[in-house]
N, C-alpha and C. Protein backbone atom coordinates (compact mmCIF):
# COMPACT_ATOMS: atom_id res chain seq x y z
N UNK A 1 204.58 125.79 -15.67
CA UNK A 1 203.39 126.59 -15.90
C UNK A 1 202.65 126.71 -14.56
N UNK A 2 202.07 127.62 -13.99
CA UNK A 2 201.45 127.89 -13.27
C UNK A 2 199.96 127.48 -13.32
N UNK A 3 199.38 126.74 -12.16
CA UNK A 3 198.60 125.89 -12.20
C UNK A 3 197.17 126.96 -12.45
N UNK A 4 197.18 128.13 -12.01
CA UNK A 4 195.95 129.25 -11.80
C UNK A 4 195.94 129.10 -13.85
N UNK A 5 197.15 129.37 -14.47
CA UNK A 5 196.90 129.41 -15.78
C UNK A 5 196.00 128.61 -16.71
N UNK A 6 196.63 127.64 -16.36
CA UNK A 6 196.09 126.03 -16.81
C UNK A 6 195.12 125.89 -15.90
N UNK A 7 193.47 126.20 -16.45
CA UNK A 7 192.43 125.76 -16.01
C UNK A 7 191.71 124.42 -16.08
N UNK A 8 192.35 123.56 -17.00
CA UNK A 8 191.96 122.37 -17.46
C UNK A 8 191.69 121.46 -16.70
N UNK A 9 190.65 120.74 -16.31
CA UNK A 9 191.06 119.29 -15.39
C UNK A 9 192.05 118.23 -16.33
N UNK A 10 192.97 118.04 -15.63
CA UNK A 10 194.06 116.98 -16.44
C UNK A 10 193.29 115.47 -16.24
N UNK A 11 192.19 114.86 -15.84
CA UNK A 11 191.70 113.77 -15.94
C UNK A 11 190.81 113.52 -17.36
N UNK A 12 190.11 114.82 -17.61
CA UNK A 12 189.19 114.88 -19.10
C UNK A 12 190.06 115.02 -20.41
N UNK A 13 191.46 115.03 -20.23
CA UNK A 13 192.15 114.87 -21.69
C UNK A 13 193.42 114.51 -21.10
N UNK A 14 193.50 113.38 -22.07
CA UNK A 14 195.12 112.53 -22.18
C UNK A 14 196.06 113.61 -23.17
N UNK A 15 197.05 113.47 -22.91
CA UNK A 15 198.24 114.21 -23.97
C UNK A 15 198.07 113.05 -25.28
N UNK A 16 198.83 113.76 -26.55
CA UNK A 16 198.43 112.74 -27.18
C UNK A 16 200.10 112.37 -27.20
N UNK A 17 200.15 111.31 -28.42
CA UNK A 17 201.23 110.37 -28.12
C UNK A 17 202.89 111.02 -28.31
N UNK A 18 202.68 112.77 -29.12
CA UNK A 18 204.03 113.18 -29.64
C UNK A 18 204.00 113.90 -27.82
N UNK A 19 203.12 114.33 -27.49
CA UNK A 19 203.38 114.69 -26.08
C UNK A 19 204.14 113.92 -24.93
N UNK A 20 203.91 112.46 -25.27
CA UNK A 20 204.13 111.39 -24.33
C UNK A 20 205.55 111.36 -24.14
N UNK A 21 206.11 111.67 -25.41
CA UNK A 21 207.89 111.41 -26.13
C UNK A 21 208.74 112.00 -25.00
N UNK A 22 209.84 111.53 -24.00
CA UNK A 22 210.82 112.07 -23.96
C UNK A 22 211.56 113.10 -24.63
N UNK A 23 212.14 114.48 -24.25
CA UNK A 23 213.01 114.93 -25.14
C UNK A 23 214.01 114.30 -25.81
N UNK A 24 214.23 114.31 -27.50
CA UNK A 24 215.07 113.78 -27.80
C UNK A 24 214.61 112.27 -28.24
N UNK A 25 213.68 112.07 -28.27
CA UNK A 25 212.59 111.04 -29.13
C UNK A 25 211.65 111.31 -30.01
N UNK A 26 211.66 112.34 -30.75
CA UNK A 26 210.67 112.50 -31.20
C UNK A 26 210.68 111.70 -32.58
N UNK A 27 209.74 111.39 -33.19
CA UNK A 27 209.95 110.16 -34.40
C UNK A 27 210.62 110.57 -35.49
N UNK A 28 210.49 112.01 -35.91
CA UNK A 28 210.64 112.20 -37.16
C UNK A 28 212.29 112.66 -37.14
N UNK A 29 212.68 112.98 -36.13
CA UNK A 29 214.19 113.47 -35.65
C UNK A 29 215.28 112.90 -36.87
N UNK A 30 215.33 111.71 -36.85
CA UNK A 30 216.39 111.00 -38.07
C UNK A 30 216.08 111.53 -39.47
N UNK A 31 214.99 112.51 -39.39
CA UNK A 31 214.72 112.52 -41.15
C UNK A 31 215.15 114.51 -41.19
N UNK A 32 214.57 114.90 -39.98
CA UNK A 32 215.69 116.29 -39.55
C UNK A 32 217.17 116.31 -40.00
N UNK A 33 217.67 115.78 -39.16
CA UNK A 33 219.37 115.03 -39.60
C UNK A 33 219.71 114.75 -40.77
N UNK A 34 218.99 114.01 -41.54
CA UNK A 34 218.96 113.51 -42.69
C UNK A 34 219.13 114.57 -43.80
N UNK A 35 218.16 115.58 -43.65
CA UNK A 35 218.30 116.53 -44.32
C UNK A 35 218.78 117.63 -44.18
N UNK A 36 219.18 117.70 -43.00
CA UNK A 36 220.59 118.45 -42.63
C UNK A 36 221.87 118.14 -42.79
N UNK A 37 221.91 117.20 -43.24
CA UNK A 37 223.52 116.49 -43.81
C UNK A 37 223.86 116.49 -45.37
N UNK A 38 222.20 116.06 -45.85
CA UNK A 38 222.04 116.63 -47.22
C UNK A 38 221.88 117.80 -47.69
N UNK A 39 221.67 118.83 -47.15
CA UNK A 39 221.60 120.20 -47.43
C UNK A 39 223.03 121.02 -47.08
N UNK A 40 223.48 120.73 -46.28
CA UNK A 40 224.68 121.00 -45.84
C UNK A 40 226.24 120.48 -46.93
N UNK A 41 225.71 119.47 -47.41
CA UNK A 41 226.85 118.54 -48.11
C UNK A 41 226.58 119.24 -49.38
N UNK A 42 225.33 119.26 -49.60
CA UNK A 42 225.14 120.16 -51.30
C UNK A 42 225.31 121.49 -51.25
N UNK A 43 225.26 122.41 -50.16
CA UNK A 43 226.07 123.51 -50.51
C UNK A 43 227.47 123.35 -50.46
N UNK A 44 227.89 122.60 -49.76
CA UNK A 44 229.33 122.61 -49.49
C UNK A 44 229.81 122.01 -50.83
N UNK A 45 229.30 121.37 -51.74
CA UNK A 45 230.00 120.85 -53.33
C UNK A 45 230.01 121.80 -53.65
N UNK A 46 228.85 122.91 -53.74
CA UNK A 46 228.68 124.13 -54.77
C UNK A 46 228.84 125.37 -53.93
N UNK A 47 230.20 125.44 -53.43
CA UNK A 47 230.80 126.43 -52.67
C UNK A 47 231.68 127.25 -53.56
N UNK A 48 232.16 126.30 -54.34
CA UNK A 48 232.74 127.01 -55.59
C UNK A 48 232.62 127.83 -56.12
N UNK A 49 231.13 127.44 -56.36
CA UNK A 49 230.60 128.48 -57.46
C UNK A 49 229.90 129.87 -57.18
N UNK A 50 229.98 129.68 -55.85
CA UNK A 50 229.23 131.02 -54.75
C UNK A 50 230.21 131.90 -54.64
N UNK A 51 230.98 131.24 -54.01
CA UNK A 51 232.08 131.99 -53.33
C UNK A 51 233.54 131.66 -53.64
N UNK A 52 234.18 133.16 -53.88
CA UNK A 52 235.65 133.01 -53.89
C UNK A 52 236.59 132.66 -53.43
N UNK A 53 237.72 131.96 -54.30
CA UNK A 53 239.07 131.33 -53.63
C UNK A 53 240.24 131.96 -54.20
N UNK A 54 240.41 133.32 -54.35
CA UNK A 54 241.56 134.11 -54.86
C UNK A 54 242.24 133.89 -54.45
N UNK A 55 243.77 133.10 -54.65
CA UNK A 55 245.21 132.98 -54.53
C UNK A 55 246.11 134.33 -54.05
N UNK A 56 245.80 135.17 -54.22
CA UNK A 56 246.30 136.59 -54.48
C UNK A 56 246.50 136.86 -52.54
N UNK A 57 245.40 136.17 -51.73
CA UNK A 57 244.91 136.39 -50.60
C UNK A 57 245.14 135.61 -49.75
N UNK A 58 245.53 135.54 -48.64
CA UNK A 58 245.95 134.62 -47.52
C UNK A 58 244.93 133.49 -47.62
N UNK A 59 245.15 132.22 -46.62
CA UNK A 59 244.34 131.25 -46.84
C UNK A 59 242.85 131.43 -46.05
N UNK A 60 243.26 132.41 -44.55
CA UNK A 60 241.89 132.60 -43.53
C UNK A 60 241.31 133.75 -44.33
N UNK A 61 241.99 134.46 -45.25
CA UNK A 61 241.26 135.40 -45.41
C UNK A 61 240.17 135.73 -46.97
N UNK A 62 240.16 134.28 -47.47
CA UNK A 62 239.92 134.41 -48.73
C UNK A 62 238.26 134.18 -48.54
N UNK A 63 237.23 135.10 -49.20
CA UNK A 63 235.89 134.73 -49.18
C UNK A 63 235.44 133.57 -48.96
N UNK A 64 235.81 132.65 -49.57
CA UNK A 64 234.71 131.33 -49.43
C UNK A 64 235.33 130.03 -48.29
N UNK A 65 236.46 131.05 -47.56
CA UNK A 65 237.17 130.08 -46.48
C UNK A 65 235.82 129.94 -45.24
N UNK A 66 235.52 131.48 -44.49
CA UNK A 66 234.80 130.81 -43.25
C UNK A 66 233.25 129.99 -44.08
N UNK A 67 232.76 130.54 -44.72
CA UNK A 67 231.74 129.49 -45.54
C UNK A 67 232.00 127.74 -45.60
N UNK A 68 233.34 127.83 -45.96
CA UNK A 68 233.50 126.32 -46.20
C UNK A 68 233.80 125.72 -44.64
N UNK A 69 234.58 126.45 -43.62
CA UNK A 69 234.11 126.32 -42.55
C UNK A 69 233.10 125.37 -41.70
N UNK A 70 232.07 126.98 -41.38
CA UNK A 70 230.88 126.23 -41.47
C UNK A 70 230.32 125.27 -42.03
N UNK A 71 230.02 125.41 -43.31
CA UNK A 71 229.32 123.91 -43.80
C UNK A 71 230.44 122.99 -43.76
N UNK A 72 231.13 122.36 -44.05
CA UNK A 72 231.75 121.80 -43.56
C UNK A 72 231.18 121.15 -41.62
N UNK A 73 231.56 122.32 -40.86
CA UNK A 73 231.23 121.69 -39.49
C UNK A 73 229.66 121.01 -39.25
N UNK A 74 229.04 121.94 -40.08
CA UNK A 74 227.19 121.88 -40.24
C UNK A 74 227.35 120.25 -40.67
N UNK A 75 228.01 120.00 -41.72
CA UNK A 75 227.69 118.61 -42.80
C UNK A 75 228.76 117.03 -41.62
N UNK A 76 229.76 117.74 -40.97
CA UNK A 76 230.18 116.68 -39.97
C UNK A 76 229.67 116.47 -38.76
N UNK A 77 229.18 117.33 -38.17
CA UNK A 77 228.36 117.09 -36.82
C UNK A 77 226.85 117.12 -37.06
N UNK A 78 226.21 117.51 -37.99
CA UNK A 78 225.09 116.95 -39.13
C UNK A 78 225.55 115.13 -38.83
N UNK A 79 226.72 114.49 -39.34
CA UNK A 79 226.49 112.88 -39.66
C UNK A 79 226.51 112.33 -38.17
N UNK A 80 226.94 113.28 -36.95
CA UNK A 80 226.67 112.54 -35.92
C UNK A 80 225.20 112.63 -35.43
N UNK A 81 225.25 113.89 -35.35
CA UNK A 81 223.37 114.19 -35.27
C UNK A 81 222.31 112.94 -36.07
N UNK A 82 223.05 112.65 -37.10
CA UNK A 82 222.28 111.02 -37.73
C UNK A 82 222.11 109.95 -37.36
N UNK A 83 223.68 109.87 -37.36
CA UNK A 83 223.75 108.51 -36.13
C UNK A 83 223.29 108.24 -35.27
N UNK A 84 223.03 109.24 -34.15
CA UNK A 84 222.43 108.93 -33.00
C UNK A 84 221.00 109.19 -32.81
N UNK A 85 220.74 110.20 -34.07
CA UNK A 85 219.25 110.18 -33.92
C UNK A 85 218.51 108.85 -34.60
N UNK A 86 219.40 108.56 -35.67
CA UNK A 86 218.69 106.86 -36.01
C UNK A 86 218.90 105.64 -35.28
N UNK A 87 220.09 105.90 -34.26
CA UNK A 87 219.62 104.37 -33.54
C UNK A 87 219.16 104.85 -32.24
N UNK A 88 218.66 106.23 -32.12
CA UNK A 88 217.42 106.54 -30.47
C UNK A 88 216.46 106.53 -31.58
N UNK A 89 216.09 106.04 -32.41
CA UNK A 89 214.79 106.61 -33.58
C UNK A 89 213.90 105.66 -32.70
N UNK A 90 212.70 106.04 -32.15
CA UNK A 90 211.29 105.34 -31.33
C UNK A 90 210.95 104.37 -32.63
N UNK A 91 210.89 102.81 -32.73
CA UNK A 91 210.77 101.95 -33.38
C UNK A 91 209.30 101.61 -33.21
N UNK A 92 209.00 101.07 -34.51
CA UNK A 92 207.33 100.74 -34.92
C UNK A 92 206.78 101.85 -34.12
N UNK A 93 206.84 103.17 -34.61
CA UNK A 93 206.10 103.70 -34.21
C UNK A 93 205.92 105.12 -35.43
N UNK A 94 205.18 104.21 -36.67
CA UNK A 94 205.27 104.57 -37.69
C UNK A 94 203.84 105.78 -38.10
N UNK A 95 202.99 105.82 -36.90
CA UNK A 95 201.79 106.58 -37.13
C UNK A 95 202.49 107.83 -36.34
N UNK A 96 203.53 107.95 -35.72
CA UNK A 96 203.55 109.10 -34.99
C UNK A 96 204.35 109.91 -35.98
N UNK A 97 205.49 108.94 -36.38
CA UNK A 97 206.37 109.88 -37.66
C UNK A 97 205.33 110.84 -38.43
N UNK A 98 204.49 109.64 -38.98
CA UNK A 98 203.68 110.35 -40.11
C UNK A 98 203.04 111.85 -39.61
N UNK A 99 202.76 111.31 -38.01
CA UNK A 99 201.98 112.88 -37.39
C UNK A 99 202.97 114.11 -37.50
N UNK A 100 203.96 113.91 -37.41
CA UNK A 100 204.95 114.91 -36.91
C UNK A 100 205.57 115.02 -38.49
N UNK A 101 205.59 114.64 -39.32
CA UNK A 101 205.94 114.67 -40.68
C UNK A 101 204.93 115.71 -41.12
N UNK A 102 203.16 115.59 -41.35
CA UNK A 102 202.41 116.32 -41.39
C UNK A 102 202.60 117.69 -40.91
N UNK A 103 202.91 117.47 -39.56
CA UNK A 103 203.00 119.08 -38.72
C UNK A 103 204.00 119.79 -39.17
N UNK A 104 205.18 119.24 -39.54
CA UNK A 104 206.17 119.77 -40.27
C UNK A 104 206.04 120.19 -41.60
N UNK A 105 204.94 119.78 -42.28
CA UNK A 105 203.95 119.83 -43.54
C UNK A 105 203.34 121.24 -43.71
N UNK A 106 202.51 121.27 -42.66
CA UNK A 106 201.79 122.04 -41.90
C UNK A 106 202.27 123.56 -42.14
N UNK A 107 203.55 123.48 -41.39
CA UNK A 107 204.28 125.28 -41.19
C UNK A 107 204.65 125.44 -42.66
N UNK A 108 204.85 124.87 -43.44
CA UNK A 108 204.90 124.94 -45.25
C UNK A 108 203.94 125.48 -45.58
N UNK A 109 202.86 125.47 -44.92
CA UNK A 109 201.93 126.50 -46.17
C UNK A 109 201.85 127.90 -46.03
N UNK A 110 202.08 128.51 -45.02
CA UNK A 110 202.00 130.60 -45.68
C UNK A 110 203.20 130.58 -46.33
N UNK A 111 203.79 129.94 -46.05
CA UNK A 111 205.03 130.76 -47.05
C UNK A 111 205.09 129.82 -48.24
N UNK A 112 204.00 129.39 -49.00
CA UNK A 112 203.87 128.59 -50.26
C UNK A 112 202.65 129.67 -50.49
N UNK A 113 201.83 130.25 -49.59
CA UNK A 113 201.01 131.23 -49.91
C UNK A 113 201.81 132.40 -50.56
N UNK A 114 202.71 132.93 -49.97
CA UNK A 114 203.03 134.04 -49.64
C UNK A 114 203.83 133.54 -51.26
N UNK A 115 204.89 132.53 -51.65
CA UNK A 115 205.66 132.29 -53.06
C UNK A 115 204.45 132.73 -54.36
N UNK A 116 203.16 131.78 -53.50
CA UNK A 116 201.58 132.18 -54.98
C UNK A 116 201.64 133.93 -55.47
N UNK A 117 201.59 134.31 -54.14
CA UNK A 117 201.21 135.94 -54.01
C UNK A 117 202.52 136.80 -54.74
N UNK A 118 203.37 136.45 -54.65
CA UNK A 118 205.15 137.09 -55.04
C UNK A 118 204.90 136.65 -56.51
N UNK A 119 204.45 135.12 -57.11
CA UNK A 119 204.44 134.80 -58.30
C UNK A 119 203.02 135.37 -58.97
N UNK A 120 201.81 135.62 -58.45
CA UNK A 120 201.22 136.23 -59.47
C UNK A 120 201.67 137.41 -59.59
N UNK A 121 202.19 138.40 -58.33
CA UNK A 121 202.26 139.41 -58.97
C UNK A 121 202.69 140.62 -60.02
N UNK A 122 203.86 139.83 -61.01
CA UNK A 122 203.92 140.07 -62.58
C UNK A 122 202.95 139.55 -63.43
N UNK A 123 202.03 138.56 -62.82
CA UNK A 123 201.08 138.65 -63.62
C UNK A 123 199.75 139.05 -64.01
N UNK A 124 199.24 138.93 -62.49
CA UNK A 124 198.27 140.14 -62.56
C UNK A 124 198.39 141.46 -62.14
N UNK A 125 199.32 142.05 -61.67
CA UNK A 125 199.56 143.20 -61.16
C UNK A 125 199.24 142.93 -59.76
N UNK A 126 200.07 144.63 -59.28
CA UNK A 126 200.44 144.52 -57.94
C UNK A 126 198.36 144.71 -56.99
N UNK A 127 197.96 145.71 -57.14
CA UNK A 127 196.69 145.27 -57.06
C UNK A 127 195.82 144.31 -57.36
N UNK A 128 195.62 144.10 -58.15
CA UNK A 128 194.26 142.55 -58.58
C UNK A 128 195.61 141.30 -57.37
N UNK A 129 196.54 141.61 -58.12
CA UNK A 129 197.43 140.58 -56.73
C UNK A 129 196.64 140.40 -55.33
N UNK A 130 196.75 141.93 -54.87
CA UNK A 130 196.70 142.25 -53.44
C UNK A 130 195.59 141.55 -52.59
N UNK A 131 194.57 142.34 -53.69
CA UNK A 131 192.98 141.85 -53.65
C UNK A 131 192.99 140.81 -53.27
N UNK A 132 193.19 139.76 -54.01
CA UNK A 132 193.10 138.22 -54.57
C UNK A 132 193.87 137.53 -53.37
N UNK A 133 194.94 137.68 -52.29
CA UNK A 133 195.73 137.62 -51.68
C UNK A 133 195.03 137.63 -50.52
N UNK A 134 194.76 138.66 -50.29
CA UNK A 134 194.02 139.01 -49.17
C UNK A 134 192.43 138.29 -48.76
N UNK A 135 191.66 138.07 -49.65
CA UNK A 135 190.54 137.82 -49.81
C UNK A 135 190.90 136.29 -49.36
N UNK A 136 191.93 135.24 -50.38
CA UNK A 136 191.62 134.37 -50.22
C UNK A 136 192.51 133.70 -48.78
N UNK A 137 193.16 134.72 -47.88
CA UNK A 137 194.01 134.68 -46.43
C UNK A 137 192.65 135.01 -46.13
N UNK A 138 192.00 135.32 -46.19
CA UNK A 138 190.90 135.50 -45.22
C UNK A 138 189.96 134.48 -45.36
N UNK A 139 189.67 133.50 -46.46
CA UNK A 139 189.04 132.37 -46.63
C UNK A 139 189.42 131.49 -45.31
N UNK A 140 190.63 131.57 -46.11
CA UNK A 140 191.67 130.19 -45.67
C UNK A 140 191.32 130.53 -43.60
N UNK A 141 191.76 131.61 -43.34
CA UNK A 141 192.13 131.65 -41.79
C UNK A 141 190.49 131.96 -40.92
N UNK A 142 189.29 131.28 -41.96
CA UNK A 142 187.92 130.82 -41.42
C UNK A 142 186.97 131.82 -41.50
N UNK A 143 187.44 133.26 -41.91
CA UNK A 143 186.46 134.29 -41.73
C UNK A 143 185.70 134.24 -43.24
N UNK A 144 184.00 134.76 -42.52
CA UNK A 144 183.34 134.65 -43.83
C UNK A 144 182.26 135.56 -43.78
N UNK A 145 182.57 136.84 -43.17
CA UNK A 145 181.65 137.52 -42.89
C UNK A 145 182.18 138.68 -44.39
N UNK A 146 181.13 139.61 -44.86
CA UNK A 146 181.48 140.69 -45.63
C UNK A 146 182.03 141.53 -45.10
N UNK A 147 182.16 141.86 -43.86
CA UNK A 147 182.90 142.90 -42.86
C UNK A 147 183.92 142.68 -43.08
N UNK A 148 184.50 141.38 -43.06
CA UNK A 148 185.87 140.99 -43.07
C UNK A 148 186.96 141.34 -44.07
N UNK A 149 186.16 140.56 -45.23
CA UNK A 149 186.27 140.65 -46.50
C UNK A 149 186.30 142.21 -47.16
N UNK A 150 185.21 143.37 -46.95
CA UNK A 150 185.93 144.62 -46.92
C UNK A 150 186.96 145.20 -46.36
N UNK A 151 187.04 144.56 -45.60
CA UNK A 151 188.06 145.26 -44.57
C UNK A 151 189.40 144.83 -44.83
N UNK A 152 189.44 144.02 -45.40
CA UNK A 152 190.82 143.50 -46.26
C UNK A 152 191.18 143.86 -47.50
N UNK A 153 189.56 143.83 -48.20
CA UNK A 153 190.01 145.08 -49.84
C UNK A 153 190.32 146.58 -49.45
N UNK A 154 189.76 147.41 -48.53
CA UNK A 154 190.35 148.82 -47.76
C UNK A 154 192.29 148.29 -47.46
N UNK A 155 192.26 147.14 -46.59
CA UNK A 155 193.71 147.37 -46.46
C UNK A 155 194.48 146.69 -47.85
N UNK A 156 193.93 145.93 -48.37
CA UNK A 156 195.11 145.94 -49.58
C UNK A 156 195.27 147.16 -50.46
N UNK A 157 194.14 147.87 -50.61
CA UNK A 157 193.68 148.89 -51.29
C UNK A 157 195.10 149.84 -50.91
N UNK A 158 194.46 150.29 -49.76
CA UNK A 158 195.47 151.40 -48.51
C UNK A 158 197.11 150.63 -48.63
N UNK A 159 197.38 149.40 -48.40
CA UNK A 159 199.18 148.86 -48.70
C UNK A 159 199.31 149.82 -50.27
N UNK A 160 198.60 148.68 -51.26
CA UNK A 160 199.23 149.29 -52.77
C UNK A 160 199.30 150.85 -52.79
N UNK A 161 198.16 151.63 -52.54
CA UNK A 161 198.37 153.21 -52.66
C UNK A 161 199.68 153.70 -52.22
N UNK A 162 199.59 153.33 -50.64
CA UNK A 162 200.61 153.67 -49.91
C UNK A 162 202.10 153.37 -50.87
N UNK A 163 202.37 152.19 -50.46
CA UNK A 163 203.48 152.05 -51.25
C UNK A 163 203.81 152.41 -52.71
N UNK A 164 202.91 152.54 -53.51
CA UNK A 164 203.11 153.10 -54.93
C UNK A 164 203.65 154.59 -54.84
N UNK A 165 202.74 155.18 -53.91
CA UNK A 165 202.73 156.17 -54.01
C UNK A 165 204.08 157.04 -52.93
N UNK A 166 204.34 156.31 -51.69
CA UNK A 166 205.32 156.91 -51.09
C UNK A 166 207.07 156.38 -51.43
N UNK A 167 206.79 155.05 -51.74
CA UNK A 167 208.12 154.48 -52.02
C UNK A 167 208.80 154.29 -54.05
């Protein structure tokens, strides 16, 4: 980074401790792995049922061959990715996991927003949806002015028209 960018004096703030980490230390890393071996291994049981294994068809060329492939390679170099991320795992250092567990927490919520917004909308309709959507993304992301708040019933307003009406 270019030092003109970074205006900060580096004496008035310490990094905090996930900053401190070497690449390739970070705490929560073994539980990454973890669930990349498990996610990987459970599609690969229920490969079956996805994808085809017609006899009729060569062995490289049958649908659910490069699939099994991949997962497959995903779910074996997944168990080394474990291994080594659990014995480099940064020991007693159980407040930082939790930090970096959180942050990983964290990027989970618009798109648990966005599942709310997809699931009401058979139930209240695609408008009162929109409204309701919009209004409360605008709670959430700190604004609390009425300017705002109109200006988000105009654009949900303007999406639903639009799309009802052109698509």
């Amino acid at each position: 980074m270019h030092p003109e960018l970074n205006q900060r004096d580096k004496t008035d703030s310490q990094p905090s401790e996930l900053q401190q980490l070497q690449p390739g230390q970070h705490p929560a890393q073994w539980v990454f792995a973890l669930l990349l071996v498990l996610l990987s291994s459970w599609l690969l049981a229920n490969l079956s049922e996805q994808a085809k294994f017609p006899s009729s068809k060569s062995f490289i060329t049958r649908p659910g061959f490069w699939p099994a492939i991949s997962l497959s390679g995903m779910a074996f170099f997944g168990c080394f990715f474990l291994y080594s991320s659990w014995r480099n795992r940064p020991h007693e250092r159980v407040a930082e996991l939790v930090t970096e567990l959180k942050t990983w927490l964290a990027v989970a919520e618009y798109p648990l927003w966005f599942l709310a917004y997809v699931g009401a909308v058979p139930q209240l309709g695609y408008l009162p949806s929109s409204i309701l959507f919009v209004s409360l993304m605008s709670y959430r992301l700190g604004y609390r002015s009425k300017a705002i708040y109109f200006a988000g019933l105009l654009g949900a307003v303007a999406t639903v028209v639009i799309f009802k009406s052109l698509l």
